[in-house]
Protein backbone atom coordinates (compact mmCIF):
# COMPACT_ATOMS: atom_id res chain seq x y z
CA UNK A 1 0.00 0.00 0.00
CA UNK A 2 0.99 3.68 -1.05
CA UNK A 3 1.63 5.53 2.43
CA UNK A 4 2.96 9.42 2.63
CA UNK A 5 5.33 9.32 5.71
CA UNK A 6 7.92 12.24 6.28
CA UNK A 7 9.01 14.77 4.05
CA UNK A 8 6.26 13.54 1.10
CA UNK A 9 3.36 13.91 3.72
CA UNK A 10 4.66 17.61 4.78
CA UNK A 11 4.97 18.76 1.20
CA UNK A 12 1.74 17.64 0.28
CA UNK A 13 0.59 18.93 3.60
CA UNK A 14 1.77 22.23 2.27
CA UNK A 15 0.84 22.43 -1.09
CA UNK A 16 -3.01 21.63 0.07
CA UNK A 17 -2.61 24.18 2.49
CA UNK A 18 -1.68 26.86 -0.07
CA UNK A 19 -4.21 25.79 -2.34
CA UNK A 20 -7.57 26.23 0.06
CA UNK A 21 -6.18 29.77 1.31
CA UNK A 22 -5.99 30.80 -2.66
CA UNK A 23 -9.55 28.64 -2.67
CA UNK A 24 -10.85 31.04 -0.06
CA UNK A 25 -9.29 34.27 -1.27
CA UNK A 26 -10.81 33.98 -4.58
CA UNK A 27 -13.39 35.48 -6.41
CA UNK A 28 -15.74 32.45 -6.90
CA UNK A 29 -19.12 32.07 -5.18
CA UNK A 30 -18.81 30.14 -1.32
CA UNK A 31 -20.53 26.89 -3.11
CA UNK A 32 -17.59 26.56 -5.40
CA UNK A 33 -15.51 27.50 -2.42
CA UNK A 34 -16.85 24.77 0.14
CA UNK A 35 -16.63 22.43 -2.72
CA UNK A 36 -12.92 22.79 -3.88
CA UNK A 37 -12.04 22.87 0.00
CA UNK A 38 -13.72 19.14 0.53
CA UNK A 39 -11.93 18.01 -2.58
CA UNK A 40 -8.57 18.99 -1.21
CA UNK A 41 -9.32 17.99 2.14
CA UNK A 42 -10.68 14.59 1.25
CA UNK A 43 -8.11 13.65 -1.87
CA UNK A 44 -4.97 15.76 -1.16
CA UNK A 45 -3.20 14.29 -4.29
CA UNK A 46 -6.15 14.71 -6.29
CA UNK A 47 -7.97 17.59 -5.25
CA UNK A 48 -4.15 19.83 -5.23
CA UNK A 49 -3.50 18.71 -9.31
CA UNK A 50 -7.47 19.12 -9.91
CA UNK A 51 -7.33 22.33 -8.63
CA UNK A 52 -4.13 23.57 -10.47
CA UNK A 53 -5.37 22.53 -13.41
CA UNK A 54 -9.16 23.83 -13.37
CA UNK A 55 -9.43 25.78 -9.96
CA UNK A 56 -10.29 29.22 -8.74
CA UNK A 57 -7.47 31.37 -8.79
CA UNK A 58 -6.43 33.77 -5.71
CA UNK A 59 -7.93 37.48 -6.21
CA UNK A 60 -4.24 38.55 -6.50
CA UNK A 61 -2.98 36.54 -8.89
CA UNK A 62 -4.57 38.67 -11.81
CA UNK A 63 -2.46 39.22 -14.71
């Protein structure tokens, strides 16, 4: 079985972390917030590359 132990688990620790504060600091509606949050919080691998790929984007991250 697959198991994060050590540095892997902290990084992805991390990286989920970063992505639900620019989840909540964005500009979409608080359904699409609470959603993204559960998918990050209940598939970290997952829900992080989901995100990067198709997510909200942080309100000061505008180009």
């Amino acid at each position: 079985m697959f198991e994060l132990s050590g540095f892997g688990g902290l990084l992805i620790l991390a990286l989920d972390l970063w992505a639900i504060i620019s989840v909540i600091g964005s500009n979409a509606t608080t359904g699409k917030k609470v959603i993204w949050t559960l998918l990050i919080l209940f598939l970290p691998i997952l829900g992080f590359i989901l995100w990067l790929i198709m997510g909200p984007r942080s309100a000061t991250r505008r180009v």
